[in-house]
Structure formats: C-alpha cells, structure tokens
PDB file of N, CA and C in Angstrom:
ATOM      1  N   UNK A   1       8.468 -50.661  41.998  1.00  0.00           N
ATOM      2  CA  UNK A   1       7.695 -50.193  40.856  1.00  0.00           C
ATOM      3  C   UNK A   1       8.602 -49.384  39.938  1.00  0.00           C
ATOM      4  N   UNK A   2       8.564 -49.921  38.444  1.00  0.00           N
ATOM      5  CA  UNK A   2       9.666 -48.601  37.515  1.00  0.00           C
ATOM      6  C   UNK A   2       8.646 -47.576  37.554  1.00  0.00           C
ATOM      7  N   UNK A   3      10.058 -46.806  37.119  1.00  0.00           N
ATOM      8  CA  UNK A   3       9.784 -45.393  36.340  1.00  0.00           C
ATOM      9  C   UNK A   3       9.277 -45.580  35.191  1.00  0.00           C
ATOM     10  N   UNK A   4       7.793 -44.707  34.564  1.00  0.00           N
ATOM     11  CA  UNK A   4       7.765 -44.749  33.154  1.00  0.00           C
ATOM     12  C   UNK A   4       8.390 -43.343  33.049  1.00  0.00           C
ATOM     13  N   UNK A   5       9.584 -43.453  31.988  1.00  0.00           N
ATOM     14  CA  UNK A   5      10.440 -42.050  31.370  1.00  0.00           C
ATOM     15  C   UNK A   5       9.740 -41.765  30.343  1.00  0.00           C
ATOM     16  N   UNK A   6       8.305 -42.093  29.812  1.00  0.00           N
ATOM     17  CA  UNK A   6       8.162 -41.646  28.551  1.00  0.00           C
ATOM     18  C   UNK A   6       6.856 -40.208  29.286  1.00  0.00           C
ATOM     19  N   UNK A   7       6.112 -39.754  30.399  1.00  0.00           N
ATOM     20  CA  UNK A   7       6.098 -38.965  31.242  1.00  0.00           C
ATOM     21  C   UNK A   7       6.824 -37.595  30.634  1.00  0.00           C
ATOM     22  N   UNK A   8       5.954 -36.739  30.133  1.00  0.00           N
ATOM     23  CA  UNK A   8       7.607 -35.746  29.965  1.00  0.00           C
ATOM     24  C   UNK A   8       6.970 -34.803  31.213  1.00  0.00           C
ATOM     25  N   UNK A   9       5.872 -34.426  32.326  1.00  0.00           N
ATOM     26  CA  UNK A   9       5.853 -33.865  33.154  1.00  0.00           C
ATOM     27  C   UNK A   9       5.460 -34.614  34.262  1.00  0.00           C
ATOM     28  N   UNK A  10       6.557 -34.760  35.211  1.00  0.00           N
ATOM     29  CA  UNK A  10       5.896 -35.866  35.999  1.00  0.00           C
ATOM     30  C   UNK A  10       4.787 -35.359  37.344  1.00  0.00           C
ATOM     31  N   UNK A  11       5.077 -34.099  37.570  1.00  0.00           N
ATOM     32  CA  UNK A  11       4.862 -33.543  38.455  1.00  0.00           C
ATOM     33  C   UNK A  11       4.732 -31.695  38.564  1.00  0.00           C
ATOM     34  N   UNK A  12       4.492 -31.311  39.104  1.00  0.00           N
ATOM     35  CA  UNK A  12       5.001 -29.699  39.151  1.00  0.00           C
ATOM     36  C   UNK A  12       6.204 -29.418  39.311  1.00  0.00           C
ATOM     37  N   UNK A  13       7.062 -29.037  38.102  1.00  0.00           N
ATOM     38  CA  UNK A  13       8.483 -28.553  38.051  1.00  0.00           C
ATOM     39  C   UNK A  13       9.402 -29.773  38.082  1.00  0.00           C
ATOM     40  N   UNK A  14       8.691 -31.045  37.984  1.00  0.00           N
ATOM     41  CA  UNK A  14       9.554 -32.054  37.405  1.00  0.00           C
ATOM     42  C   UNK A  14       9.365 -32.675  35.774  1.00  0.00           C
ATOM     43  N   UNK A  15      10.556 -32.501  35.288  1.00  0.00           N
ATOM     44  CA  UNK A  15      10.323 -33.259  33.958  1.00  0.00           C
ATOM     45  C   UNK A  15      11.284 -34.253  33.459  1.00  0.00           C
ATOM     46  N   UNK A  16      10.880 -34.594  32.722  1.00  0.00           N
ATOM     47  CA  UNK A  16      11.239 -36.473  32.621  1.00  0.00           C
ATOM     48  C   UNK A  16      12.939 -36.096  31.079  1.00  0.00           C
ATOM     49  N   UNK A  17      13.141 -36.426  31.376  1.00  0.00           N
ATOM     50  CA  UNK A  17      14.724 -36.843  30.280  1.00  0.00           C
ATOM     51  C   UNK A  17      15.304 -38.427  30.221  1.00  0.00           C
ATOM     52  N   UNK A  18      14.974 -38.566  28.843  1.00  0.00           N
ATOM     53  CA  UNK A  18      14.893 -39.877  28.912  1.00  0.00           C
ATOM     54  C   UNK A  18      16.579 -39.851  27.959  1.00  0.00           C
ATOM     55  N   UNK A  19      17.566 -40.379  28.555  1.00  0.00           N
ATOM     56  CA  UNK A  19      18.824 -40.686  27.806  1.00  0.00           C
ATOM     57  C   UNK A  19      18.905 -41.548  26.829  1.00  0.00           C
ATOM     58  N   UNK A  20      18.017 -42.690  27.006  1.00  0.00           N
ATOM     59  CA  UNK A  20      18.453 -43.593  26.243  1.00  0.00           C
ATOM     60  C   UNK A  20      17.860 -42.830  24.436  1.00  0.00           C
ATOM     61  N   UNK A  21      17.492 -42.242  24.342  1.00  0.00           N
ATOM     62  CA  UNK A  21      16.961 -42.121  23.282  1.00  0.00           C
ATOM     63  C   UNK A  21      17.266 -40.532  22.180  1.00  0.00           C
ATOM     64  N   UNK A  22      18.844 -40.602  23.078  1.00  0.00           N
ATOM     65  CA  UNK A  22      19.764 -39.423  22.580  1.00  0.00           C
ATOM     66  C   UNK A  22      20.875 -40.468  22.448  1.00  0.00           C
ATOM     67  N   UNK A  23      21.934 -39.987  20.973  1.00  0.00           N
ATOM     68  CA  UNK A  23      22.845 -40.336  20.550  1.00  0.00           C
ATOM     69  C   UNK A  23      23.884 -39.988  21.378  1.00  0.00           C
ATOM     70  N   UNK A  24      24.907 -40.894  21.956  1.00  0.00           N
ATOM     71  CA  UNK A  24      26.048 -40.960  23.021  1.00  0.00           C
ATOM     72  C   UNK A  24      26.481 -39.614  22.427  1.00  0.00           C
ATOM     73  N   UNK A  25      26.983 -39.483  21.192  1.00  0.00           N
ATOM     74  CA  UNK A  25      28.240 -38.192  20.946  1.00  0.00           C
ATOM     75  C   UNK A  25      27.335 -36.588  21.734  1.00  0.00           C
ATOM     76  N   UNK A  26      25.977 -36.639  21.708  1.00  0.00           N
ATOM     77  CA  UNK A  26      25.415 -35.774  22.070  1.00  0.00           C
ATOM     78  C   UNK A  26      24.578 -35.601  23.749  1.00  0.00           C
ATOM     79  N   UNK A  27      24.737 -37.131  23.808  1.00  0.00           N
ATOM     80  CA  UNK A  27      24.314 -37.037  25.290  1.00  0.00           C
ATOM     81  C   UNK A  27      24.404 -36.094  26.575  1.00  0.00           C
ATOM     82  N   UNK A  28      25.936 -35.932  26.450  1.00  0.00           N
ATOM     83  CA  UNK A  28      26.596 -34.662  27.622  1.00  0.00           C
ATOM     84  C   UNK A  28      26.205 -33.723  27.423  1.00  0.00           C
ATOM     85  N   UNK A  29      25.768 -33.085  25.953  1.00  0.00           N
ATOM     86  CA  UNK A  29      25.769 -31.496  26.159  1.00  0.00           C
ATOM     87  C   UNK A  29      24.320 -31.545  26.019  1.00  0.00           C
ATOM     88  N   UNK A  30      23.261 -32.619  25.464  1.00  0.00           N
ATOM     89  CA  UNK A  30      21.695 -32.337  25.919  1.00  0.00           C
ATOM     90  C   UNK A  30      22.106 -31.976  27.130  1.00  0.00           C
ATOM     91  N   UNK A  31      22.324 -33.088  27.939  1.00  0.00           N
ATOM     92  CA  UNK A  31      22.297 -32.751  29.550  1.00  0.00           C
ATOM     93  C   UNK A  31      22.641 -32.134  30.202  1.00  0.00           C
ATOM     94  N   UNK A  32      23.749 -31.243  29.868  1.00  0.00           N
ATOM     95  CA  UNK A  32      24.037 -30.149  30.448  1.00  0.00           C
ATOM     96  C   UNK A  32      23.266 -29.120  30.311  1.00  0.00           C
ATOM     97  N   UNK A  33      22.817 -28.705  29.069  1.00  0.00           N
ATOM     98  CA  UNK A  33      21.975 -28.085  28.208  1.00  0.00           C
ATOM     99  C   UNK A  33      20.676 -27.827  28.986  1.00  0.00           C
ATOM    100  N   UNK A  34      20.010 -29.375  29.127  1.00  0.00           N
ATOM    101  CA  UNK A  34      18.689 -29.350  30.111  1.00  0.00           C
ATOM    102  C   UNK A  34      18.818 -28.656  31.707  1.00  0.00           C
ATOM    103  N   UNK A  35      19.740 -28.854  32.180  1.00  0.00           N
ATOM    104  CA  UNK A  35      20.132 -28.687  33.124  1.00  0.00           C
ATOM    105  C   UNK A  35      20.162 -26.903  33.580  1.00  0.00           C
ATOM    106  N   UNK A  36      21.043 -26.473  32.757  1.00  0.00           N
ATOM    107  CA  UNK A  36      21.368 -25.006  32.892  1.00  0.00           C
ATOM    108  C   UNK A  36      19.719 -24.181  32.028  1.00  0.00           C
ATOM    109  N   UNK A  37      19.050 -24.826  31.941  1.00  0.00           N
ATOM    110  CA  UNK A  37      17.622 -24.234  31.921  1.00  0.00           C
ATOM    111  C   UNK A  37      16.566 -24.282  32.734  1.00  0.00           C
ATOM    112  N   UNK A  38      16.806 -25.462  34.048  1.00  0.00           N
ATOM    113  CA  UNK A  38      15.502 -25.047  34.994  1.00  0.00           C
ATOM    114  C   UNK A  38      15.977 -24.449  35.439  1.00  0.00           C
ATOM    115  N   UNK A  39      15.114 -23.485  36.505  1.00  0.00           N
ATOM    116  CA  UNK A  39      15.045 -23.056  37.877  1.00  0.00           C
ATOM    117  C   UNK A  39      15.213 -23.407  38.900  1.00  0.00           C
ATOM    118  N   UNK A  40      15.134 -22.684  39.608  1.00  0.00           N
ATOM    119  CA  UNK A  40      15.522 -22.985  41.193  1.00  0.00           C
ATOM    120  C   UNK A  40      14.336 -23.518  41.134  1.00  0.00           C
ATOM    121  N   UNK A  41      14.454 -24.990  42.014  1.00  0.00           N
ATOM    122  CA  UNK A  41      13.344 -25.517  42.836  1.00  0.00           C
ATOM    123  C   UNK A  41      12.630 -26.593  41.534  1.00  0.00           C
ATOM    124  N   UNK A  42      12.866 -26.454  40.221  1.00  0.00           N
ATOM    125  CA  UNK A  42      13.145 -27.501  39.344  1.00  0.00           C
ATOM    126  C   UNK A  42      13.661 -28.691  38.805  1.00  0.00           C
ATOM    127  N   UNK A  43      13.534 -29.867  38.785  1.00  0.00           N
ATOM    128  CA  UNK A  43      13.874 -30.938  38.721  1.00  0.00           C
ATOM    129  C   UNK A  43      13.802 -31.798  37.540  1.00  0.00           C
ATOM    130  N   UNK A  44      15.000 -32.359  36.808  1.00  0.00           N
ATOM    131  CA  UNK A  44      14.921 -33.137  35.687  1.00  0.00           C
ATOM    132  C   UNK A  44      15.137 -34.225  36.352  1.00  0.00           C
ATOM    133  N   UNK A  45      13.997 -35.311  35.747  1.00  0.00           N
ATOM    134  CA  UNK A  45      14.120 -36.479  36.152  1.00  0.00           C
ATOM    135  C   UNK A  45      14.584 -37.496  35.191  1.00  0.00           C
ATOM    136  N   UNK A  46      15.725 -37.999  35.263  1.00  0.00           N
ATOM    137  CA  UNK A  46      16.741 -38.541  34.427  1.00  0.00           C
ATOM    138  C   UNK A  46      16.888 -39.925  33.911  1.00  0.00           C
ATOM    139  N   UNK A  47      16.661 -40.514  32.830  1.00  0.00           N
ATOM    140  CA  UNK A  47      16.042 -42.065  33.182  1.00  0.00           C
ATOM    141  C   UNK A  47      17.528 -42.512  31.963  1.00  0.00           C
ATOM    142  N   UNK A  48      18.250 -43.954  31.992  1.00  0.00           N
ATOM    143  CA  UNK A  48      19.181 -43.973  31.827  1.00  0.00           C
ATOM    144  C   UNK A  48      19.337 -45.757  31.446  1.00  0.00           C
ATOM    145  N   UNK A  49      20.385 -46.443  30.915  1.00  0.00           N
ATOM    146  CA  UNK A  49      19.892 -47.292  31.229  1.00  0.00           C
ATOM    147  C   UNK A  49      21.861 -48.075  31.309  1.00  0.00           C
ATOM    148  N   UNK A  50      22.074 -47.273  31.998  1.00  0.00           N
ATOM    149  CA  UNK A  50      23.243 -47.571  32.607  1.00  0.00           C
ATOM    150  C   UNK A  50      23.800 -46.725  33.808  1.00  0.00           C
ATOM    151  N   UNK A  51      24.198 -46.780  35.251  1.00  0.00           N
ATOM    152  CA  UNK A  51      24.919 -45.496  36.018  1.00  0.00           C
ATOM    153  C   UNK A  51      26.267 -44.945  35.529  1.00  0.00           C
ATOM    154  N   UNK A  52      25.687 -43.474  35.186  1.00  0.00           N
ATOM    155  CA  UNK A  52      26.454 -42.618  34.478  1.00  0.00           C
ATOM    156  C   UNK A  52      27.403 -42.019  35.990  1.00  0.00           C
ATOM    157  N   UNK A  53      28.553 -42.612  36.081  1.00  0.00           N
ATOM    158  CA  UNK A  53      28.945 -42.010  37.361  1.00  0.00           C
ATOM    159  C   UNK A  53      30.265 -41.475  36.789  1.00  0.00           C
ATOM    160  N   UNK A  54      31.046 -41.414  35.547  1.00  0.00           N
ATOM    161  CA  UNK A  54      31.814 -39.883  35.058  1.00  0.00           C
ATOM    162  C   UNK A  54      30.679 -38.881  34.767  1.00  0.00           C
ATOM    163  N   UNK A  55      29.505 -38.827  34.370  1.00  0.00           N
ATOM    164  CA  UNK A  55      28.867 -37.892  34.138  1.00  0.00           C
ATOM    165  C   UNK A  55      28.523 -37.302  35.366  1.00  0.00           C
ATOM    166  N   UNK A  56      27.872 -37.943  36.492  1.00  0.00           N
ATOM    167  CA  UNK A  56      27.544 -37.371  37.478  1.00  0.00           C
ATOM    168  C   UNK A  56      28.814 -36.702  38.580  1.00  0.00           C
ATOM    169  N   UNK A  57      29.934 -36.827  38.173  1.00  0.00           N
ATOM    170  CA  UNK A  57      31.314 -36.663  38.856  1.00  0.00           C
ATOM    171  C   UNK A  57      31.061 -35.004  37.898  1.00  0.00           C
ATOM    172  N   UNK A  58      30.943 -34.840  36.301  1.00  0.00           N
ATOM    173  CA  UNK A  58      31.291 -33.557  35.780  1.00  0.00           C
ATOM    174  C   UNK A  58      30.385 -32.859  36.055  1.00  0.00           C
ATOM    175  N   UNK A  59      28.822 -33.088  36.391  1.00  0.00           N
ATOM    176  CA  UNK A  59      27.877 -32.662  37.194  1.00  0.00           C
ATOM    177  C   UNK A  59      28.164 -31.976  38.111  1.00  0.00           C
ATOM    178  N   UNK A  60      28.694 -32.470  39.439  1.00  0.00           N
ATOM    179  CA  UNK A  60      29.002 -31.967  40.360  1.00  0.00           C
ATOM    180  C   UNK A  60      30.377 -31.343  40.661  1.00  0.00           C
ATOM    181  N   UNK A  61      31.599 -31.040  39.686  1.00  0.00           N
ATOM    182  CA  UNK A  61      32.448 -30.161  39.067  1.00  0.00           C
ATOM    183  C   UNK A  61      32.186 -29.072  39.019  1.00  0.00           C
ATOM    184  N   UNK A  62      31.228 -29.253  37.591  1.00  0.00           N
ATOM    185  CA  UNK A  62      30.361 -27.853  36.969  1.00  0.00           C
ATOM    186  C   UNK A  62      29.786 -27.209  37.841  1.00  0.00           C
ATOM    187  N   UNK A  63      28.617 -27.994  38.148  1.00  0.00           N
ATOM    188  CA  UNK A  63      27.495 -27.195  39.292  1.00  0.00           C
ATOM    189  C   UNK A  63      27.415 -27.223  40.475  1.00  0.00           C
ATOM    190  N   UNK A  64      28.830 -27.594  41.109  1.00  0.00           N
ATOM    191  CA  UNK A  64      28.808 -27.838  42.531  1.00  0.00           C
ATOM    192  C   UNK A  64      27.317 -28.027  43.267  1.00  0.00           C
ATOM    193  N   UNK A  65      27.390 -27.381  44.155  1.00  0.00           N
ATOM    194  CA  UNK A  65      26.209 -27.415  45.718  1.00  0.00           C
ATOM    195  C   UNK A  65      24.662 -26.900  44.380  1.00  0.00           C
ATOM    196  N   UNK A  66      24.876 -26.100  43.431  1.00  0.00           N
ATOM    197  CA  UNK A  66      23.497 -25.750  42.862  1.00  0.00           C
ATOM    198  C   UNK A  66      22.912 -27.037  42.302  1.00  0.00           C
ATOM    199  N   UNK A  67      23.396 -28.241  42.179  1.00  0.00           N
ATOM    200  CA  UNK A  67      22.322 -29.611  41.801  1.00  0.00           C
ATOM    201  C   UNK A  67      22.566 -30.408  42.492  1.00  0.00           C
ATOM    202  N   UNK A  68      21.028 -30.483  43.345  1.00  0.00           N
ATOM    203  CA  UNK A  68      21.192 -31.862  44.315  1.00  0.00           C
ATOM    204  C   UNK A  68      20.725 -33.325  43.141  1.00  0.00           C
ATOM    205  N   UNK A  69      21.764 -34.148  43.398  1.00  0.00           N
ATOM    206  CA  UNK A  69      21.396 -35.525  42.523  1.00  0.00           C
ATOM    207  C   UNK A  69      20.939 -36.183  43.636  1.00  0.00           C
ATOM    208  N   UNK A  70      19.945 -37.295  43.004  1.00  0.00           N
ATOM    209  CA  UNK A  70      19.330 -38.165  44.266  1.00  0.00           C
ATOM    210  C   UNK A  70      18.515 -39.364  43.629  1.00  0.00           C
ATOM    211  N   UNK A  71      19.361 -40.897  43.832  1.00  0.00           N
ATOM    212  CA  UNK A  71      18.604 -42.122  42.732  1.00  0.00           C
ATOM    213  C   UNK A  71      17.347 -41.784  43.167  1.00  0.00           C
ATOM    214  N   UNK A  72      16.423 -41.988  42.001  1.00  0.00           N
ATOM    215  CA  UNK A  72      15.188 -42.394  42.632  1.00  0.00           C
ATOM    216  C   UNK A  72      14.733 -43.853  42.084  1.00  0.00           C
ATOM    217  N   UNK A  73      15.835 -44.695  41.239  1.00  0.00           N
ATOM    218  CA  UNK A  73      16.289 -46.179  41.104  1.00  0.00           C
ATOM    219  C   UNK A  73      17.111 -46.442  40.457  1.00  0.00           C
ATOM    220  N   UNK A  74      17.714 -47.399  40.938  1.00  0.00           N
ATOM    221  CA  UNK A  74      19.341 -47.947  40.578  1.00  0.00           C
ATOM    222  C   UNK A  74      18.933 -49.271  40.218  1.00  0.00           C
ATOM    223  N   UNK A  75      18.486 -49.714  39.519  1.00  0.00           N
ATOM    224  CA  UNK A  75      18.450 -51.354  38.952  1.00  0.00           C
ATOM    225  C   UNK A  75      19.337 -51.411  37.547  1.00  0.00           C
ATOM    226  N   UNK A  76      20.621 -52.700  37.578  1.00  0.00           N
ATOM    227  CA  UNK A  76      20.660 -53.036  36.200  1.00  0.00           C
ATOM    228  C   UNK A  76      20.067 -52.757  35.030  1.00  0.00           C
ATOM    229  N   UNK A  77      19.801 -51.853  34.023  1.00  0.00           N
ATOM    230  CA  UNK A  77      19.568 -51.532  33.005  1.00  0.00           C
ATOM    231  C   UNK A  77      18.425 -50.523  33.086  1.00  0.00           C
ATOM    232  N   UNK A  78      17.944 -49.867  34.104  1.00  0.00           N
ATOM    233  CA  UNK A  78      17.314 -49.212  34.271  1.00  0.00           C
ATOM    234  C   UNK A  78      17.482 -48.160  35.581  1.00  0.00           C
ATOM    235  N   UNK A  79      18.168 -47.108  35.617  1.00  0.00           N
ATOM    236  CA  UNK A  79      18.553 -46.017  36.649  1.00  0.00           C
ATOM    237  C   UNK A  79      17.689 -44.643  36.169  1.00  0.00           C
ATOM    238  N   UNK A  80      17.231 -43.970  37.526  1.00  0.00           N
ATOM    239  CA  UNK A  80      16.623 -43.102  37.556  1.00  0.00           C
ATOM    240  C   UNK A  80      17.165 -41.875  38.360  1.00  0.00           C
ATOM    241  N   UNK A  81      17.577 -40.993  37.935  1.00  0.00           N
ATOM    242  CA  UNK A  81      18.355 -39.798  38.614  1.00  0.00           C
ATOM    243  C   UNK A  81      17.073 -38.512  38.440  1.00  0.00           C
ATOM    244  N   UNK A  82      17.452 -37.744  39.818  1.00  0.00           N
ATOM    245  CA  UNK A  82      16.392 -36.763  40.133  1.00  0.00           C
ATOM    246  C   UNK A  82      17.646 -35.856  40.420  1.00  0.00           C
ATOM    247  N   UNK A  83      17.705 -34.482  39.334  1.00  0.00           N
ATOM    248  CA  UNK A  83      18.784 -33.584  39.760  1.00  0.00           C
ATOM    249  C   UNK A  83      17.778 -32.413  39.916  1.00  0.00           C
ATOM    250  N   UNK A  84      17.788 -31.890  41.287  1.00  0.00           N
ATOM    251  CA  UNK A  84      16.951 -30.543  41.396  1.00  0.00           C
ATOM    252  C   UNK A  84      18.269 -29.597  41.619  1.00  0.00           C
ATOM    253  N   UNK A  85      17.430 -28.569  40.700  1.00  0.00           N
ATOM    254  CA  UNK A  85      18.200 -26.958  41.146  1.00  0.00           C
ATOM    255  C   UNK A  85      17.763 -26.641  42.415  1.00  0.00           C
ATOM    256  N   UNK A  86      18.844 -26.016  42.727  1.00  0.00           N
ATOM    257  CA  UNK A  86      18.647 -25.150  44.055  1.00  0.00           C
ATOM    258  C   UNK A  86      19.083 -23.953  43.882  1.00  0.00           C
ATOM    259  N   UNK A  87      18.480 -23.337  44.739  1.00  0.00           N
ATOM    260  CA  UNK A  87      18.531 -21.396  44.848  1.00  0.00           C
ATOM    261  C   UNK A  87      20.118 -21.646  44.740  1.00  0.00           C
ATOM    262  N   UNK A  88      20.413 -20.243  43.616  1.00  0.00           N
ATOM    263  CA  UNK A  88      22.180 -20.106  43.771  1.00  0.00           C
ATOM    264  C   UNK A  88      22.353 -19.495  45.192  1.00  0.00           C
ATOM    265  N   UNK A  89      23.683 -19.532  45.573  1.00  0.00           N
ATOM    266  CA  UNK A  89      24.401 -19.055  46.684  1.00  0.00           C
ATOM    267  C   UNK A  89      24.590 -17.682  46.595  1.00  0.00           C
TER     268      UNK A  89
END
C-alpha cells in the first residue's frame, strides 16, 4: 500500500515532508531545517521520489545517534523515510 505524502499530520508527532515539491537548490537546507525543529520522540515522515543516500550519509554525519532513519518504502520512484528524534545523549 503507498504512502499518501500529501497527509501533513500523519499521526501524533509525525509529520509528512513531501520533497518532491521543493526546488533541488533548496532541498538540503528545508531538510535539515525540518529536522533541527522536532523534538525528541518526533518524527518527519519523508516522501521522495528518488533514494537520497548522499543525503542520508550527511544526515547521519550531522546528527549522528540523535536521528533514527528507517524506510517505511523503497519502491522505484516513490521512497518513504521515517527520521525520528531521539532524546539527546
């Protein structure tokens, strides 16, 4: 079953970020951007329509152990990334 990314709350403390519908030159720093604003125990749910795997490499650079990434689908033209914060160290 897809993801609908157009959802902007999917859940309690999950919210939806839809990439495709941000301009590449600006893509990285929305997302970083989104990112360094939830909370602990908060989750952006990331919808994409390619696997961003230099992005998810500077992801886990930046924010080491504080963002767990986790597909929640990997299909050809349609990928779904779930990055929750976790309590800092």
């Amino acid at each position: 079953m897809a993801h609908d990314c157009s959802i902007p709350v999917i859940q309690d403390g999950t919210y939806g970020f839809d990439a495709r519908g941000i301009a590449r030159r600006f893509r990285h720093a929305a997302i970083f951007g989104a990112l360094n604003a939830l909370q602990p125990g908060e989750t952006m749910r990331f919808c994409n329509d390619h696997d961003p795997l230099p992005l998810l490499a500077q992801i886990e650079q930046f924010f080491g152990p504080r963002v767990r990434i986790e597909y929640v689908q990997r299909e050809p033209g349609e990928i779904v990334i779930d990055f929750r914060i976790l309590a800092a160290a």
